[in-house]
Protein backbone atom coordinates (compact mmCIF):
# COMPACT_ATOMS: atom_id res chain seq x y z
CA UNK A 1 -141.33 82.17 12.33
CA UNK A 2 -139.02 84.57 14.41
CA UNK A 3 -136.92 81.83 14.76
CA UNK A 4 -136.63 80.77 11.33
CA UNK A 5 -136.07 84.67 10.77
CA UNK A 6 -132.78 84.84 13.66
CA UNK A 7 -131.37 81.97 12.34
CA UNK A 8 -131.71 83.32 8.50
CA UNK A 9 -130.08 86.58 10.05
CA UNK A 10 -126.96 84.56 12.05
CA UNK A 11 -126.65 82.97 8.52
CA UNK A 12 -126.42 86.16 6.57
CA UNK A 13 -123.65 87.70 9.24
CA UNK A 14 -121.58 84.19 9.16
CA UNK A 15 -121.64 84.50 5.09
CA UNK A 16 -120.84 88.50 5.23
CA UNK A 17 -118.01 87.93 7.12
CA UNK A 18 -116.32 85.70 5.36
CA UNK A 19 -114.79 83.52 7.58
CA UNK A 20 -112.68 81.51 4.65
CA UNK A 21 -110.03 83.62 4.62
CA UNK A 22 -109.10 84.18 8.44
CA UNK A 23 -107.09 81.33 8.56
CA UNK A 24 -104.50 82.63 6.60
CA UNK A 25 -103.96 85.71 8.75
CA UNK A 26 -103.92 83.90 11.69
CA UNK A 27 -100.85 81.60 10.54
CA UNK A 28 -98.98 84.99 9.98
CA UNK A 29 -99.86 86.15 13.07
CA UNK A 30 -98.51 83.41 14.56
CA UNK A 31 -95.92 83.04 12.88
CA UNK A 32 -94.54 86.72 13.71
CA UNK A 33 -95.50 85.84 17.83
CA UNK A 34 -93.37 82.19 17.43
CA UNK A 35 -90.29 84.53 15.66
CA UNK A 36 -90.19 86.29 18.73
CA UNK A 37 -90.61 83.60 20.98
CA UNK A 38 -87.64 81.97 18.79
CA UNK A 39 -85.46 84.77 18.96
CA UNK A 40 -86.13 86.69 22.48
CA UNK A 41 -87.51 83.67 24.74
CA UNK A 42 -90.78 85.62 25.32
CA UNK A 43 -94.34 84.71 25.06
CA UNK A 44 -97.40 86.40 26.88
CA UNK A 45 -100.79 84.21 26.26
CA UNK A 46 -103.11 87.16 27.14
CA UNK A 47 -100.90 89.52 24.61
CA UNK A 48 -101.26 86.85 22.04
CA UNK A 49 -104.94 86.21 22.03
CA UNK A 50 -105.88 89.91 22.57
CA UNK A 51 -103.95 90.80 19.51
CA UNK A 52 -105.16 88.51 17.71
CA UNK A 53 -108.85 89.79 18.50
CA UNK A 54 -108.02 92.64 17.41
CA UNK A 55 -106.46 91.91 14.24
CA UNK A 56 -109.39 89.94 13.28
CA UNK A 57 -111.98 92.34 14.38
CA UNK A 58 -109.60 94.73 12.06
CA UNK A 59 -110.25 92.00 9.24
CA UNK A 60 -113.98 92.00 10.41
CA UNK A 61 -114.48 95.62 9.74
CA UNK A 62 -112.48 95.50 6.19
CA UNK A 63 -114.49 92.71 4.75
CA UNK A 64 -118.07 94.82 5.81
CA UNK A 65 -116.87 97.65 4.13
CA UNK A 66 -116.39 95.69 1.12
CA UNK A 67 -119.32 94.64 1.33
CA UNK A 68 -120.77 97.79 1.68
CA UNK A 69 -118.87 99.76 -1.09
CA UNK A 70 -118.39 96.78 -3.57
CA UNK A 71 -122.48 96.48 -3.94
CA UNK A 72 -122.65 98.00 -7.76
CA UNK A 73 -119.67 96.10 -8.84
CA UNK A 74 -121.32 92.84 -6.99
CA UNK A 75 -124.80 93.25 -8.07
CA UNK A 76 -123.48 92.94 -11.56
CA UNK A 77 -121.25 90.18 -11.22
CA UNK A 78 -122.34 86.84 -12.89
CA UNK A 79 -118.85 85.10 -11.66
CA UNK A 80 -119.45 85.12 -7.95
CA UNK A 81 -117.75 82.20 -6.13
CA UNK A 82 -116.38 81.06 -2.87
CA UNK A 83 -113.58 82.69 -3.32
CA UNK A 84 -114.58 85.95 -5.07
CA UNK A 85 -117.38 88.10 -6.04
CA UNK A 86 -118.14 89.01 -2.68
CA UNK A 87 -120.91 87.42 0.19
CA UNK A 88 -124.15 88.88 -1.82
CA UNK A 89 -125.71 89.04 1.02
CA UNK A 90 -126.87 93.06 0.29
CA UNK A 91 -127.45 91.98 -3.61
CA UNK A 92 -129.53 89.26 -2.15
CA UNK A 93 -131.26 91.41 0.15
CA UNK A 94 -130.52 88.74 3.05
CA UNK A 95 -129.22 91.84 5.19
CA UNK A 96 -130.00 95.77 4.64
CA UNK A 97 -127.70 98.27 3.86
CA UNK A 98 -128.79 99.85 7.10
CA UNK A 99 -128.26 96.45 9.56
CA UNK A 100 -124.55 96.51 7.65
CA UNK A 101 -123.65 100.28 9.01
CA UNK A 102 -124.83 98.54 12.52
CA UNK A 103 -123.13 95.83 12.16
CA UNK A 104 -119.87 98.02 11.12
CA UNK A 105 -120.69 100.28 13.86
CA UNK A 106 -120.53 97.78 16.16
CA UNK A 107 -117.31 95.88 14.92
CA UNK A 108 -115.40 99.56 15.33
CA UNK A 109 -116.57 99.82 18.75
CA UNK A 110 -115.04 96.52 19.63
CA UNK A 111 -112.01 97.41 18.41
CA UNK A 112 -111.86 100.23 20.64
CA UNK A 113 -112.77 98.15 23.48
CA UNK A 114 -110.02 95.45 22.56
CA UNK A 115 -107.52 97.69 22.28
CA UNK A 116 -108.07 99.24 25.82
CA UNK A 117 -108.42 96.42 27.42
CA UNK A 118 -104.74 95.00 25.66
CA UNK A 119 -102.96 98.09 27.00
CA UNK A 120 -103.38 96.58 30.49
CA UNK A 121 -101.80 93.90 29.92
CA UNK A 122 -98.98 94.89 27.51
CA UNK A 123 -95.78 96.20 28.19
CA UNK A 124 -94.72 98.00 25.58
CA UNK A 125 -95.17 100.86 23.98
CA UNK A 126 -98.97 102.20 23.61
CA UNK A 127 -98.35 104.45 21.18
CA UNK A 128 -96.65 101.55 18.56
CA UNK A 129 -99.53 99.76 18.88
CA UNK A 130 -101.92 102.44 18.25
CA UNK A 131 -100.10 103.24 15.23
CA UNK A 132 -100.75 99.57 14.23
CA UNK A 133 -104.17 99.75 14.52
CA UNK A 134 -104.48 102.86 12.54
CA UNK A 135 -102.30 101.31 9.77
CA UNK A 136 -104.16 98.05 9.77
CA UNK A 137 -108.02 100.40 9.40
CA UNK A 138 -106.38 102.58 7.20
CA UNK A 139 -105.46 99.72 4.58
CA UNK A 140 -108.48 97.56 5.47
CA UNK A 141 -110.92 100.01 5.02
CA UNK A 142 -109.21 101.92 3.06
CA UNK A 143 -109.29 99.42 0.42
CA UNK A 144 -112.39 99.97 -1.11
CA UNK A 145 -113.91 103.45 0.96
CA UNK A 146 -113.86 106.50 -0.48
CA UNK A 147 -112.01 108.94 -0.23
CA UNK A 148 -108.44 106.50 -0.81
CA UNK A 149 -110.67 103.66 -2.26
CA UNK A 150 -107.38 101.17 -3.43
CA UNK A 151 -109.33 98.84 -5.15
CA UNK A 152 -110.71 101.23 -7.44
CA UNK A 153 -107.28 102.66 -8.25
CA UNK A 154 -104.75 99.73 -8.98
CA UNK A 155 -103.60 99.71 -5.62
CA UNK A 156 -105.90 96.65 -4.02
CA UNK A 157 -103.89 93.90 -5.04
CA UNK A 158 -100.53 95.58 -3.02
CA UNK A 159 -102.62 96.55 -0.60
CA UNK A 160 -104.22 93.05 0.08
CA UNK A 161 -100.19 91.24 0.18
CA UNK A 162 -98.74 93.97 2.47
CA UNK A 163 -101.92 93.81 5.35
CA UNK A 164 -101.57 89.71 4.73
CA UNK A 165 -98.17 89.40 5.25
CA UNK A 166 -95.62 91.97 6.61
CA UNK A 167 -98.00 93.88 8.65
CA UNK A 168 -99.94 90.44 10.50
CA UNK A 169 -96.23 89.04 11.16
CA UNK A 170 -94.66 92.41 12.48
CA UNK A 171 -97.96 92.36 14.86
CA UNK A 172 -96.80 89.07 16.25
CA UNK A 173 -93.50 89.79 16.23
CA UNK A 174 -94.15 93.12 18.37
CA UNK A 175 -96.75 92.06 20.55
CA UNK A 176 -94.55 89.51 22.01
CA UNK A 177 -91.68 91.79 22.41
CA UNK A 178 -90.01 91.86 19.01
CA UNK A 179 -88.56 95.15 17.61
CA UNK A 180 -89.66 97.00 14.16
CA UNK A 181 -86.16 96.82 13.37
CA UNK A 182 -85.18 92.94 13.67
CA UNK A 183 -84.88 91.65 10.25
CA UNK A 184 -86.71 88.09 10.85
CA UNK A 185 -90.12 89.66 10.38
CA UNK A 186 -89.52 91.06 7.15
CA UNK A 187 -87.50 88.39 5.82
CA UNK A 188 -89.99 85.91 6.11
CA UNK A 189 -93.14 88.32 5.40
CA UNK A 190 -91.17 88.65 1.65
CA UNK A 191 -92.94 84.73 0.07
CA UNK A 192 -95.89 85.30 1.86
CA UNK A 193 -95.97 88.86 0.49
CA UNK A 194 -95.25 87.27 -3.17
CA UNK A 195 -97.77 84.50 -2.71
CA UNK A 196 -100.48 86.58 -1.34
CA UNK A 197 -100.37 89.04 -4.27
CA UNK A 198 -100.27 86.22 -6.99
CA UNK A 199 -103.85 84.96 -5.39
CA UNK A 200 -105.20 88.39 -5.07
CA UNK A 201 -104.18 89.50 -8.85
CA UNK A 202 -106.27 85.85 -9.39
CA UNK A 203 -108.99 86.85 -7.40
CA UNK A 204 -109.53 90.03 -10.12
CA UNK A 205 -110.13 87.22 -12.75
CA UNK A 206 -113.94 86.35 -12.44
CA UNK A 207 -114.72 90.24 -11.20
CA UNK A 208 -112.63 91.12 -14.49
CA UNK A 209 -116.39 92.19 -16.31
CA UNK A 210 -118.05 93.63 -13.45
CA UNK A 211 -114.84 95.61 -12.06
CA UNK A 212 -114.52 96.93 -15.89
CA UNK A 213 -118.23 98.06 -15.27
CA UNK A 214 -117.62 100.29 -12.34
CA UNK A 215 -114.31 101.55 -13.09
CA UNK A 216 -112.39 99.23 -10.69
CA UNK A 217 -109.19 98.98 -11.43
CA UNK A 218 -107.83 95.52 -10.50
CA UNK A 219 -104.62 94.24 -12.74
CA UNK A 220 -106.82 92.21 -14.25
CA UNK A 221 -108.65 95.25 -16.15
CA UNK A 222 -105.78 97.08 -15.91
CA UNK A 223 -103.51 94.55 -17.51
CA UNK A 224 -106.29 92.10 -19.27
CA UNK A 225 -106.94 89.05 -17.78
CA UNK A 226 -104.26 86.62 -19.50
CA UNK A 227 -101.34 89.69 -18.62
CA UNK A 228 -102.72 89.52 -14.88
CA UNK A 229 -102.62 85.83 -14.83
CA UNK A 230 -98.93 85.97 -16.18
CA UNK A 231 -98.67 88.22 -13.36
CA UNK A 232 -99.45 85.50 -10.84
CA UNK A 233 -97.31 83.07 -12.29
CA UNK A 234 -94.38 85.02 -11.75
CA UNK A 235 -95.21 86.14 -8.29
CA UNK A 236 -96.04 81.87 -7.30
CA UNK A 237 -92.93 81.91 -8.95
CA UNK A 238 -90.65 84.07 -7.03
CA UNK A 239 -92.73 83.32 -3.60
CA UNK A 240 -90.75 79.85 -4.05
CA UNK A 241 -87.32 81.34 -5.33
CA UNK A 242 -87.76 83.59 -2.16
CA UNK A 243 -87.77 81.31 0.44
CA UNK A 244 -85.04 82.47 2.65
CA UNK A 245 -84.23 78.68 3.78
CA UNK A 246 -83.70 77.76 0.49
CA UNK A 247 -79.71 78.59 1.29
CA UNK A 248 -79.65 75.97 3.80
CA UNK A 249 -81.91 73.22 2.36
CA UNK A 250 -78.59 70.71 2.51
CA UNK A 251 -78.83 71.46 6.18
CA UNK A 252 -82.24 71.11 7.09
CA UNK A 253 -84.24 68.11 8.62
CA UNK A 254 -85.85 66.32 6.51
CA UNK A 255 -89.10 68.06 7.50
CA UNK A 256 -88.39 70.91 6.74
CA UNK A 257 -86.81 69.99 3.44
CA UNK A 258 -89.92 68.10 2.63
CA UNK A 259 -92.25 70.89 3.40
CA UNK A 260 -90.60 73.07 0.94
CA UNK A 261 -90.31 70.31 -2.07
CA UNK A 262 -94.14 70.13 -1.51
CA UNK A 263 -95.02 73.50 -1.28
CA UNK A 264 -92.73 73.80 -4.79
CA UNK A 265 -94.82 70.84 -6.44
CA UNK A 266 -97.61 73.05 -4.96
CA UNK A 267 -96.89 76.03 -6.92
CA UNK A 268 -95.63 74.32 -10.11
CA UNK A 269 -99.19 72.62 -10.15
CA UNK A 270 -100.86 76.18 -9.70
CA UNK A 271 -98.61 77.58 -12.62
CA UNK A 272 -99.76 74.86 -15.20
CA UNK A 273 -103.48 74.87 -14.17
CA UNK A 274 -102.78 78.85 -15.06
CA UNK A 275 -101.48 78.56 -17.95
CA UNK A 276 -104.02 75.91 -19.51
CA UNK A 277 -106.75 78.55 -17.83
CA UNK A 278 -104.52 81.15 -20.28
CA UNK A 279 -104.24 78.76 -23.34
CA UNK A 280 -108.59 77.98 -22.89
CA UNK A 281 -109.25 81.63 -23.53
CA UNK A 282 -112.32 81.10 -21.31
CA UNK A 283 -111.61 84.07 -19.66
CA UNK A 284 -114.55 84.35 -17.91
CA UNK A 285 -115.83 81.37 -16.13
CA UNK A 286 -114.90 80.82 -12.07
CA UNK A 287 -111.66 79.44 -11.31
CA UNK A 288 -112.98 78.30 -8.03
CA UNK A 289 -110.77 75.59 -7.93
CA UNK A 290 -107.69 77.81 -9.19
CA UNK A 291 -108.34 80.07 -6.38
CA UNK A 292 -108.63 77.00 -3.61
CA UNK A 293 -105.19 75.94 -5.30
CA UNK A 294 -103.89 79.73 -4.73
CA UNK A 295 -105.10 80.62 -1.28
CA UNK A 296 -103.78 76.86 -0.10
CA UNK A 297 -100.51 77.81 -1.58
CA UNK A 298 -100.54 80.95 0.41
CA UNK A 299 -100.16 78.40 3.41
CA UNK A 300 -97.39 76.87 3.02
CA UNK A 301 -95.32 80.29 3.88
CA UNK A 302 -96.89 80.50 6.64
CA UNK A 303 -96.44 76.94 8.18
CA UNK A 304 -92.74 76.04 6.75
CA UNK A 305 -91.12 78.97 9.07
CA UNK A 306 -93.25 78.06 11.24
CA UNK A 307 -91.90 74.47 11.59
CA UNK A 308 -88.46 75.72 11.37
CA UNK A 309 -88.94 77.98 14.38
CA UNK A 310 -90.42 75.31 16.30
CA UNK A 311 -87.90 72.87 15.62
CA UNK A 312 -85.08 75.48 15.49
């Protein structure tokens, strides 16, 4: 029975925390440490993979407060997915509210620990990469804890694309070396930036009834749901009009140049499964497989600069 009961608990803190959507801010992670390695010749193993542990214990502690401050909205919600709706695991009563301010407890002290232990081995400047961290727990848990609470005040969706792309690529890009003032890291954050926001404002669209319950203000009840889908089209579209190696697609290999037809077909296929979602009026079923379509999308700005560092 107690072991049944451990390995119903393990289950409940793999499901709270979400581990879909780490992927993606690994790639931009990356991508910002192989920028710098492109452009300064540097690359420190123990800098990357501390970092990174930090970054995702920082991603760790955003999705448990999430958790823990989206339970009215998510105890509601009759759209929960894969993709959105939260982990249920509090509506479900798999964990307790208490075991989640452990577990957040715990996660913060980590962080702490982490980040000590990467100031012995880095060589910059301490005080940047403080100032990181606080940036990255003010958005993260920011997001949906009161007092700043972004979710709840039309601000989530930004907030999401910024901590997804420019801020997980400029921590690469710095770690390893790279200056806040280089322009690689923000030029190639911009489609990621685009593409991340598009899936977020998606993300709203099942949560549109139970969001509209508790007064949270995605751009989905801001806007309505077919406005905040119209939204995401554009944004899919200018992720792809963004591309910064669009100017030398004559140029490229043909790698690269088929990467970026692909991840086009991508997003034209997202746009039209949209728009039929728009023309349906069925606003309130899950778009699971919309959402797998968005979030893979997503990808593709992180791997295409990627491969043209690499091969660069």
């Amino acid at each position: 029975m107690e072991s049944n009961s451990s390995i119903k608990k393990i289950s409940a803190w793999a499901k709270v925390s979400r581990l879909q959507f780490y992927p993606l801010t690994f790639i931009a992670y990356t991508l910002g440490t192989i920028a710098a390695y492109r452009n300064l010749k540097m690359f420190n193993l123990g800098v990357f993979l501390l970092g990174y542990l930090i970054i995702f214990l920082i991603e760790l502690a955003t999705v448990l407060t999430n958790e823990y401050y989206d339970y009215q909205t998510d105890k509601v919600n009759l759209n929960a997915g894969f993709f959105t709706g939260g982990s249920r695991v509090l509506v479900e009563e798999k964990l307790s509210s208490k075991e989640m301010k452990y577990g957040l407890s715990a996660v913060f002290i980590l962080i702490l620990i982490s980040t000590f232990v990467f100031f012995q081995i880095f060589s910059g400047s301490s005080l940047s990469v403080l100032l990181l961290v606080a940036i990255g727990l003010f958005l993260g848990i920011g997001y949906t804890a009161p007092p700043i609470k972004f979710c709840y005040n039309g601000l989530g969706e930004l907030v999401v694309a910024i901590t997804h792309s420019p801020y997980v690529i400029l921590c690469g890009y710095f770690f390893q070396g790279g200056s806040f003032y280089d322009p690689t890291p923000w030029i190639f954050s911009v489609p990621l930036f685009l593409a991340v926001f598009a899936a977020n404002t998606l993300a709203g669209v099942p949560d549109y009834e139970a969001d509209e319950t508790v007064s949270k203000k995605s751009l989905a009840v801001i806007f309505g749901i077919p406005n905040a889908s119209l939204i995401a089209i554009s944004f899919i579209i200018l992720a792809a009009a963004t591309n910064p190696l669009l100017k030398d697609f004559k140029t490229l290999n043909l790698v690269l140049r088929t990467l970026i037809l692909m991840s086009i077909f991508h997003g034209t296929i997202l746009a039209v499964k949209i728009r039929k979602f728009i023309l349906r009026e069925e606003y309130y079923d899950k778009i699971d497989k919309i959402m797998l379509l968005a979030l893979t999308y997503v990808i593709w700005y992180g791997i295409i600069p990627i491969v043209y560092f690499l091969l660069g």
